[in-house]
C-alpha atoms as a PDB file:
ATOM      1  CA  UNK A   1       0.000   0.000   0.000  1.00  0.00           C
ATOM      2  CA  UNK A   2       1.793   3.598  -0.998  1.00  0.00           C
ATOM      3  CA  UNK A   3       1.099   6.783   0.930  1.00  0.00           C
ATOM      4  CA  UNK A   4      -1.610   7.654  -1.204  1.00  0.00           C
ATOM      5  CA  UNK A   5      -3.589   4.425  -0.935  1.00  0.00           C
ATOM      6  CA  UNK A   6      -3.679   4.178   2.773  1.00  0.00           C
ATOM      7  CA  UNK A   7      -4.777   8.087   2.884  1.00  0.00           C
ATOM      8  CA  UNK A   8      -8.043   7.184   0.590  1.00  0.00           C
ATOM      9  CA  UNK A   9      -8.400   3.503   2.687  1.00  0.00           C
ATOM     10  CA  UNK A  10      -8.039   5.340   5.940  1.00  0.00           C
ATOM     11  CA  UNK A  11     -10.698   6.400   8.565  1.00  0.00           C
ATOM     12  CA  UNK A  12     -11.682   6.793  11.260  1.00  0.00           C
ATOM     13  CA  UNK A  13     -12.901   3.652  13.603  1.00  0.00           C
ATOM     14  CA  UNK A  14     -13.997   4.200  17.000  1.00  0.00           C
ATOM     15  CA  UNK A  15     -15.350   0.175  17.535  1.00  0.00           C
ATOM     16  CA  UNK A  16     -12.746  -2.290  17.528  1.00  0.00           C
ATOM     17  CA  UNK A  17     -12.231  -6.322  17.796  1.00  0.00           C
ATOM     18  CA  UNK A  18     -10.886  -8.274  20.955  1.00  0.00           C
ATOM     19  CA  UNK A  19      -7.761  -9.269  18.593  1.00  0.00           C
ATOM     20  CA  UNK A  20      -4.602  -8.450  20.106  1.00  0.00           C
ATOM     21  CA  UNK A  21      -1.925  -6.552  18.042  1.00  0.00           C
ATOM     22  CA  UNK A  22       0.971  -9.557  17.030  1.00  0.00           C
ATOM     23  CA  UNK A  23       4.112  -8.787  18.521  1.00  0.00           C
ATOM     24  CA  UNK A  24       5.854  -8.641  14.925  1.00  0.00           C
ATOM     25  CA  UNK A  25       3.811  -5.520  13.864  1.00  0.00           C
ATOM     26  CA  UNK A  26       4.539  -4.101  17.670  1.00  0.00           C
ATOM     27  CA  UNK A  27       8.202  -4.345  16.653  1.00  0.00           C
ATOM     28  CA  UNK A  28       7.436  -2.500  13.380  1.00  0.00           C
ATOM     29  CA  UNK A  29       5.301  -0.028  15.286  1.00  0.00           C
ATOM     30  CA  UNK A  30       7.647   0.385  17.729  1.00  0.00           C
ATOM     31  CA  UNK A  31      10.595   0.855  15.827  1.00  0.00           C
ATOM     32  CA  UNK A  32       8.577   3.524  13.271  1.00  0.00           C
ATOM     33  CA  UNK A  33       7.609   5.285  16.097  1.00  0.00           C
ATOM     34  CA  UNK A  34      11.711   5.593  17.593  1.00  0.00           C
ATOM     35  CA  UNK A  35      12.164   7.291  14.159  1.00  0.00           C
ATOM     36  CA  UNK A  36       9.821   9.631  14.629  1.00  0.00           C
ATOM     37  CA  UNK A  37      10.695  10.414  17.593  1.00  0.00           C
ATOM     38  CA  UNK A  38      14.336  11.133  16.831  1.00  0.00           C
ATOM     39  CA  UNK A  39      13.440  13.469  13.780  1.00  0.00           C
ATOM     40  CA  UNK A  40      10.824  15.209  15.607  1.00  0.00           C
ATOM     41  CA  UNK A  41      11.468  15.477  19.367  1.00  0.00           C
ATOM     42  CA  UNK A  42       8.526  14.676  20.190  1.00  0.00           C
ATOM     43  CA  UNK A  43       7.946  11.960  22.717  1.00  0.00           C
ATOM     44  CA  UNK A  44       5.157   9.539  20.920  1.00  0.00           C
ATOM     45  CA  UNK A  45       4.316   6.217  22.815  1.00  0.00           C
ATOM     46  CA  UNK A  46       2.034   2.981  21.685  1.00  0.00           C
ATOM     47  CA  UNK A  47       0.387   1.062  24.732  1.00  0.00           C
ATOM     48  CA  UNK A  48      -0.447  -2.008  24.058  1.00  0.00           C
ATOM     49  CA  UNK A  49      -3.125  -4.463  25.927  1.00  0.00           C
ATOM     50  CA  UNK A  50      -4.545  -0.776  28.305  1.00  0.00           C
ATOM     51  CA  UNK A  51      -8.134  -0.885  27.794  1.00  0.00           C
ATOM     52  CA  UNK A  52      -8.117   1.681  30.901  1.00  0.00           C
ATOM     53  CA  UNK A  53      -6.842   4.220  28.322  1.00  0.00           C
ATOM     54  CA  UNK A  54     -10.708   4.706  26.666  1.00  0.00           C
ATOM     55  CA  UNK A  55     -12.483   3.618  30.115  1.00  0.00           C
ATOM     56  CA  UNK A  56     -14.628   6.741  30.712  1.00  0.00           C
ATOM     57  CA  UNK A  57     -17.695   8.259  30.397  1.00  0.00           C
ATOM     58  CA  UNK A  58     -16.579  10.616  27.740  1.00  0.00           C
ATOM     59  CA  UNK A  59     -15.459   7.659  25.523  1.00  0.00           C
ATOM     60  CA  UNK A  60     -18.184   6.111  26.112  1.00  0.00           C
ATOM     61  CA  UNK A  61     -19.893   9.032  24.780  1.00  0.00           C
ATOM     62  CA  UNK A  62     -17.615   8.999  21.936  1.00  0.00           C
ATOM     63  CA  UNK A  63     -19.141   6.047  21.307  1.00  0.00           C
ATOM     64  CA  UNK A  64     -15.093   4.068  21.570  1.00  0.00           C
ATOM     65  CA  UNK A  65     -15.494   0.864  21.874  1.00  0.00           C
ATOM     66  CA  UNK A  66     -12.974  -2.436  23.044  1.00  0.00           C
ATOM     67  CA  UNK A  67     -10.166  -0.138  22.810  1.00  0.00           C
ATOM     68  CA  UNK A  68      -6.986  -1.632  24.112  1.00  0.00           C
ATOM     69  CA  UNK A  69      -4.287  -0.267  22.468  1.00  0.00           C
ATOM     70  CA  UNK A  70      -3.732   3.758  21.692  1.00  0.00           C
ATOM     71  CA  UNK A  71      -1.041   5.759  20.633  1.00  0.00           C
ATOM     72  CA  UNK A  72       0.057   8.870  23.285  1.00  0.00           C
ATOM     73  CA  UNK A  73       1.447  12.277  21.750  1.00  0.00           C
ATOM     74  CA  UNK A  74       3.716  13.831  24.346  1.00  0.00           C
ATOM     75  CA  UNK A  75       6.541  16.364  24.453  1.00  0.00           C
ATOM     76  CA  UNK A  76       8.120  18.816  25.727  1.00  0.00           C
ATOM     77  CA  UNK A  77       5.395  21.943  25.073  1.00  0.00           C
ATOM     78  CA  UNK A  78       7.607  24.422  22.995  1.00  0.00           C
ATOM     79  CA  UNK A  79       7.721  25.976  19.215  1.00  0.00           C
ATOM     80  CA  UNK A  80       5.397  24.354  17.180  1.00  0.00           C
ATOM     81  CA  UNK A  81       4.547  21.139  19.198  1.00  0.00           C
ATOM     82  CA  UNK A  82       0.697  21.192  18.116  1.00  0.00           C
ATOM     83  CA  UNK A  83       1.666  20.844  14.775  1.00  0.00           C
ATOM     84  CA  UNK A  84       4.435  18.656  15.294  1.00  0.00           C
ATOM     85  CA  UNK A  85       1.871  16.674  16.690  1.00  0.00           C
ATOM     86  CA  UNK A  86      -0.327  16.464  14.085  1.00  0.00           C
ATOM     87  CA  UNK A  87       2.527  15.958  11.375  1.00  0.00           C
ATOM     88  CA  UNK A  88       4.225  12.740  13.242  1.00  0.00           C
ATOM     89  CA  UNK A  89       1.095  11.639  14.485  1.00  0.00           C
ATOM     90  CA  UNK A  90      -0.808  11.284  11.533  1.00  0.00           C
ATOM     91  CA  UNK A  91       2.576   9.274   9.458  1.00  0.00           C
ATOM     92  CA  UNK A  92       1.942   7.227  12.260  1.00  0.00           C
ATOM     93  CA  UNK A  93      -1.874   6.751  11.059  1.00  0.00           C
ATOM     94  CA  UNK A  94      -0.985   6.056   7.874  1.00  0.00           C
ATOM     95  CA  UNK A  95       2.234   3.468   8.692  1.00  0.00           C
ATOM     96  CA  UNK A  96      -0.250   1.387  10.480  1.00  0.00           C
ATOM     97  CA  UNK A  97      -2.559   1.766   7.934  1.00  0.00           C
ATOM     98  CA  UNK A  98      -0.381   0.033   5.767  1.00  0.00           C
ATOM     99  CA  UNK A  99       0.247  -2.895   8.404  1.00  0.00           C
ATOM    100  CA  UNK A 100      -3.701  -3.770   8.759  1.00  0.00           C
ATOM    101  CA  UNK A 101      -4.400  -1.633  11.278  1.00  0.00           C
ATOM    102  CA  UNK A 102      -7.224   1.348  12.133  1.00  0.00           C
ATOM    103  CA  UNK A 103      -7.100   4.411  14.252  1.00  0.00           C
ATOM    104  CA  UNK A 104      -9.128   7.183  15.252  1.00  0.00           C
ATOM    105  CA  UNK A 105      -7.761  10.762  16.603  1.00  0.00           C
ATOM    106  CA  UNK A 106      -9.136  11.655  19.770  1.00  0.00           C
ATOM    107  CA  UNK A 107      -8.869  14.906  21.713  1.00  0.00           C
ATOM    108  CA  UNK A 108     -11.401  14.958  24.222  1.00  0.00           C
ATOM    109  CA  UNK A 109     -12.758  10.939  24.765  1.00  0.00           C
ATOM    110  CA  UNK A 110     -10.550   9.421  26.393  1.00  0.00           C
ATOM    111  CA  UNK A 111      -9.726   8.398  30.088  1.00  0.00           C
ATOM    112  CA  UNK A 112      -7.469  11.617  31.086  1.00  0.00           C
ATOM    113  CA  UNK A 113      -6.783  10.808  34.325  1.00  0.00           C
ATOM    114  CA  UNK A 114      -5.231   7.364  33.235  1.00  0.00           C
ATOM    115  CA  UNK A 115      -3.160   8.757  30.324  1.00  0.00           C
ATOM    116  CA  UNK A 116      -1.903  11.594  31.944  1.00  0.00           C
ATOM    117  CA  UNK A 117      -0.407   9.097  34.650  1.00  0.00           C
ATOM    118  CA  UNK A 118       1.920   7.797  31.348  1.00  0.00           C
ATOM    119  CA  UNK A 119       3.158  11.634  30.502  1.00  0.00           C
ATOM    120  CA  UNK A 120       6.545  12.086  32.202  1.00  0.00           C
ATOM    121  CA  UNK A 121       7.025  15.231  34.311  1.00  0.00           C
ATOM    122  CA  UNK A 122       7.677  17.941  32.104  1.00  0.00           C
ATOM    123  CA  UNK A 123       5.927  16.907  29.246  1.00  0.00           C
ATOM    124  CA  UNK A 124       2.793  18.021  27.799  1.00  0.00           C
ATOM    125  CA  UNK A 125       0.149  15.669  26.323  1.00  0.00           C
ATOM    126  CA  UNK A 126      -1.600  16.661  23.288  1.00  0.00           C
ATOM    127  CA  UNK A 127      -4.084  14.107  22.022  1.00  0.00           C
ATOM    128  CA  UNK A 128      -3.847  10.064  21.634  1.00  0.00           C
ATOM    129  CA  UNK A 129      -4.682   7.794  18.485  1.00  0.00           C
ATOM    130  CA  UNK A 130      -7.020   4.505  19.627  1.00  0.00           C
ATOM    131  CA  UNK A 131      -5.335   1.747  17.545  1.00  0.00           C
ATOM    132  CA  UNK A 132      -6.251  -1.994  17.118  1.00  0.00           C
ATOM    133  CA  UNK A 133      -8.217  -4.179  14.374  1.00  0.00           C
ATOM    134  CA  UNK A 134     -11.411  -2.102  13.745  1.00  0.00           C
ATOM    135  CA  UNK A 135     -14.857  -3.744  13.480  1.00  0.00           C
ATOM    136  CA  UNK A 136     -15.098  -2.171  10.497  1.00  0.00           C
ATOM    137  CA  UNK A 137     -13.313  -0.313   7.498  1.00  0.00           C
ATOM    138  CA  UNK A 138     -14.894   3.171   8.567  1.00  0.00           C
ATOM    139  CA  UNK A 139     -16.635   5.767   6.480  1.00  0.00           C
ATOM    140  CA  UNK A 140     -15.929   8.957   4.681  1.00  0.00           C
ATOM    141  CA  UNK A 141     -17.057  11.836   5.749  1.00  0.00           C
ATOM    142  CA  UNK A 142     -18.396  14.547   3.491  1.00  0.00           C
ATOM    143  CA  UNK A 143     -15.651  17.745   3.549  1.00  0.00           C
ATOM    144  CA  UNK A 144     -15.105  21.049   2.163  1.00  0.00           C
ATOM    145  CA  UNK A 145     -14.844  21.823  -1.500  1.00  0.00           C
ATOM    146  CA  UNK A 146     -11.810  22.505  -3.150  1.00  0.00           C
ATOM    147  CA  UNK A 147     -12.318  25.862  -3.555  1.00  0.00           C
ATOM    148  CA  UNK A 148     -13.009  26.424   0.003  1.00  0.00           C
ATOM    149  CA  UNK A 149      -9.341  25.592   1.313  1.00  0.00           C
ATOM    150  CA  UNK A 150      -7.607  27.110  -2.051  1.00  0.00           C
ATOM    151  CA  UNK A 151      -6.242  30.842  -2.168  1.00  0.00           C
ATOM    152  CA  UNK A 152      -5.380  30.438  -5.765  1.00  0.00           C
ATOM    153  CA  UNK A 153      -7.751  31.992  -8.174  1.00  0.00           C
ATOM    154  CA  UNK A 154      -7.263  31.116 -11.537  1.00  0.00           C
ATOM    155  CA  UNK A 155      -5.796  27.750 -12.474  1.00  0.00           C
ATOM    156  CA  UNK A 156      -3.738  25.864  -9.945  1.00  0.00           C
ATOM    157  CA  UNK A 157      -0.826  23.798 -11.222  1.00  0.00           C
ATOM    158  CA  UNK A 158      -2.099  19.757 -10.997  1.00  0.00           C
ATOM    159  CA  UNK A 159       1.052  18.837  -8.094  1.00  0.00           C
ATOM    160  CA  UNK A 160      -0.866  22.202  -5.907  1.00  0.00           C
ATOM    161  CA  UNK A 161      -4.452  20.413  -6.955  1.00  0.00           C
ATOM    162  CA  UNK A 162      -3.116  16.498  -6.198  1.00  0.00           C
ATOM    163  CA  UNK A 163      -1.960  18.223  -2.697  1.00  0.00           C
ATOM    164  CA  UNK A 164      -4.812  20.109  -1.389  1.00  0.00           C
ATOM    165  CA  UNK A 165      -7.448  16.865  -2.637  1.00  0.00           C
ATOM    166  CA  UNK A 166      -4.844  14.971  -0.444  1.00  0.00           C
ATOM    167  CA  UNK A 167      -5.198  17.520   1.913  1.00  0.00           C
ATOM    168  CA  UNK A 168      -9.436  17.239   2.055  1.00  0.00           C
ATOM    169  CA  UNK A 169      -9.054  13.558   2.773  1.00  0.00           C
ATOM    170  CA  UNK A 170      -6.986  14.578   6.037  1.00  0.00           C
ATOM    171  CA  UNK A 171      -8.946  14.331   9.801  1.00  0.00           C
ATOM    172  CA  UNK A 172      -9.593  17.246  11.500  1.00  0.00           C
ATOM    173  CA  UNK A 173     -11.662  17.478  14.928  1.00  0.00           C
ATOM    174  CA  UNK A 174     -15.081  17.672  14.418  1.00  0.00           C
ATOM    175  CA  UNK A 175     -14.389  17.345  10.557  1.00  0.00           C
ATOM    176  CA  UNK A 176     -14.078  21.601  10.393  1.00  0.00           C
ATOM    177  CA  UNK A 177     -11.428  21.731   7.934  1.00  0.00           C
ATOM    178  CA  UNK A 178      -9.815  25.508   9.236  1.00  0.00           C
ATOM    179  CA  UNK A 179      -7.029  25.479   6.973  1.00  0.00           C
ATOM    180  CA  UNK A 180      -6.213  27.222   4.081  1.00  0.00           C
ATOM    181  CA  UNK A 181      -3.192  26.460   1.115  1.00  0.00           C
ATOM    182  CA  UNK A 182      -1.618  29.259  -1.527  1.00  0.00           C
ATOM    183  CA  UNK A 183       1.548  29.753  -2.521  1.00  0.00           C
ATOM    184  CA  UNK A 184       4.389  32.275  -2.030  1.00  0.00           C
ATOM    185  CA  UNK A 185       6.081  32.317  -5.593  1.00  0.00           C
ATOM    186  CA  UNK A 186       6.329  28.610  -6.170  1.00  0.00           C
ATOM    187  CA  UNK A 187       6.291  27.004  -2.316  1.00  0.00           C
ATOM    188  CA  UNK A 188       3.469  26.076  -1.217  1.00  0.00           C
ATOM    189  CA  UNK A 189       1.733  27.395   1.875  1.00  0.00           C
ATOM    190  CA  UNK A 190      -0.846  26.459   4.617  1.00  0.00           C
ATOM    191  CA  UNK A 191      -2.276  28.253   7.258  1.00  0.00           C
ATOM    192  CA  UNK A 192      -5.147  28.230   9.874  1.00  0.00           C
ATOM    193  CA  UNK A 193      -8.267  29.953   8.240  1.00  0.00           C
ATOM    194  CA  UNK A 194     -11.087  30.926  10.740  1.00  0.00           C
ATOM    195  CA  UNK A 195     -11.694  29.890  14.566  1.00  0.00           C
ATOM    196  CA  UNK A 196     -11.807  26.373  15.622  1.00  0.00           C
ATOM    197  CA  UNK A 197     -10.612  23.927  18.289  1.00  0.00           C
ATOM    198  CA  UNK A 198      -7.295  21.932  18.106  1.00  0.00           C
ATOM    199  CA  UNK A 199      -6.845  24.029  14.881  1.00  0.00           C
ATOM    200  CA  UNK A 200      -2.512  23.727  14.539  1.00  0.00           C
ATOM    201  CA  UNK A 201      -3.030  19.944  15.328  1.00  0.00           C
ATOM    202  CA  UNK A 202      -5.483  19.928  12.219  1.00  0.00           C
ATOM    203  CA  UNK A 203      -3.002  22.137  10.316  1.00  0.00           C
ATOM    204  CA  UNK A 204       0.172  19.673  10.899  1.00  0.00           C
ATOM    205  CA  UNK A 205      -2.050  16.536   9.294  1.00  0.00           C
ATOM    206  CA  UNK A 206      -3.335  18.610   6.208  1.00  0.00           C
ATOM    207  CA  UNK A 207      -0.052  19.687   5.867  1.00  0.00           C
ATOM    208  CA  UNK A 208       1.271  15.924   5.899  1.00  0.00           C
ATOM    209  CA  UNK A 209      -1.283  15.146   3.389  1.00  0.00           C
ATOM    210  CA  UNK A 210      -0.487  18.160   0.708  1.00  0.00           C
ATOM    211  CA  UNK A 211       3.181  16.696   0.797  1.00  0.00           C
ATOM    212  CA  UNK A 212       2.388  13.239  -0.074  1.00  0.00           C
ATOM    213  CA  UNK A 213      -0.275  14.186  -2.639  1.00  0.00           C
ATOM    214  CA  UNK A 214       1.680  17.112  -4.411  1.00  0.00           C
ATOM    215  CA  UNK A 215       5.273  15.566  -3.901  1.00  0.00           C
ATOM    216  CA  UNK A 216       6.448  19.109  -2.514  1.00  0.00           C
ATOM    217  CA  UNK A 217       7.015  20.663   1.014  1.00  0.00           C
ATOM    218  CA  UNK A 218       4.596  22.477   2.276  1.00  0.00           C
ATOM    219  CA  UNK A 219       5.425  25.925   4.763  1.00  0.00           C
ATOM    220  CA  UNK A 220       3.173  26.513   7.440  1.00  0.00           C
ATOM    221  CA  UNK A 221       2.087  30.098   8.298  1.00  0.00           C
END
């Protein structure tokens, strides 16, 4: 599966099956996420086998279910950490897309209390992934048009198109979409457009998708 394939097969799952994770993908988890931790000093953790991680009213509310494994984005709270966060995290999604695997970004539903225990002194948690074998695929949900996250007027070269249709496929909380993508003589650009919640976490997975659809680095305003 490329980049591009597990972007369109990926979504969100929020129901998942009593299957545990095999220890050979944990290594390939484990050792994707020590990568990504070196190039972007963040400090990302999986925990396996923790269904205490999603055992709270609020997920329950979220409607998570059988979640025992999640992924924890930590760090030390300093430059652009939000969208760090949202960068790493979501090559995360997509690498264990690409093993078998489903996810689903949450902010709010989760058990706090029990995740913060797992955030070293110092640190500062910013959201976790649940992760496991999904009871299902997941469905797309209806976003903006591409016109609506474009600053280009007339005709858009097709890498700057490929990217921001990449870009649309990307999760945001609450599906809101607040980013917007031009270009400053021939780099390509993205910044926050409009109020919303978790908003630079949003921008740093749009921006991850833009790359992998356009082939170019994107600069984030």
């Amino acid at each position: 599966m490329t980049d591009l394939e597990a972007i369109r097969a990926r979504h969100s799952v929020r129901a998942y099956l009593d299957k545990a994770i095999p220890a050979e993908l944990r290594a390939e988890l484990d050792g994707f996420v020590a990568k990504l931790n070196a190039e972007s000093g963040l400090h990302i953790r999986i925990i396996y086998d923790d269904p205490a991680g999603f055992d709270s009213r609020l997920a329950h509310y979220g409607s998570f279910r059988n979640v025992a494994n999640y992924i924890v984005l930590a760090g030390k709270k300093e430059g652009d950490f939000d969208f760090r966060c949202g960068y790493y995290g979501e090559k995360l999604v997509l690498f264990a897309q690409k093993l078998g695997l489903n996810t689903c970004w949450a902010a709010l539903t989760f058990n706090k209390k029990r995740v913060k225990e797992l955030v070293p002194e110092g640190e500062s948690l910013c959201m976790v992934i649940a992760l496991g074998y999904g009871a299902s695929q997941g469905v797309q949900h209806r976003g903006k048009d591409y016109g609506k996250v474009s600053e280009l007027a007339g005709t858009a070269p097709d890498w700057f198109r490929d990217g921001v249709e990449a870009a649309l496929l990307a999760p945001t909380a609450v599906n809101q979409q607040k980013f917007s993508f031009g270009l400053e003589g021939e780099e390509p650009t993205i910044r926050v457009k409009g109020l919303g919640t978790y908003t630079r976490v949003d921008l740093g997975i749009a921006a991850l998708h833009f790359e992998l659809g356009s082939g170019r680095s994107v600069k984030a305003l």
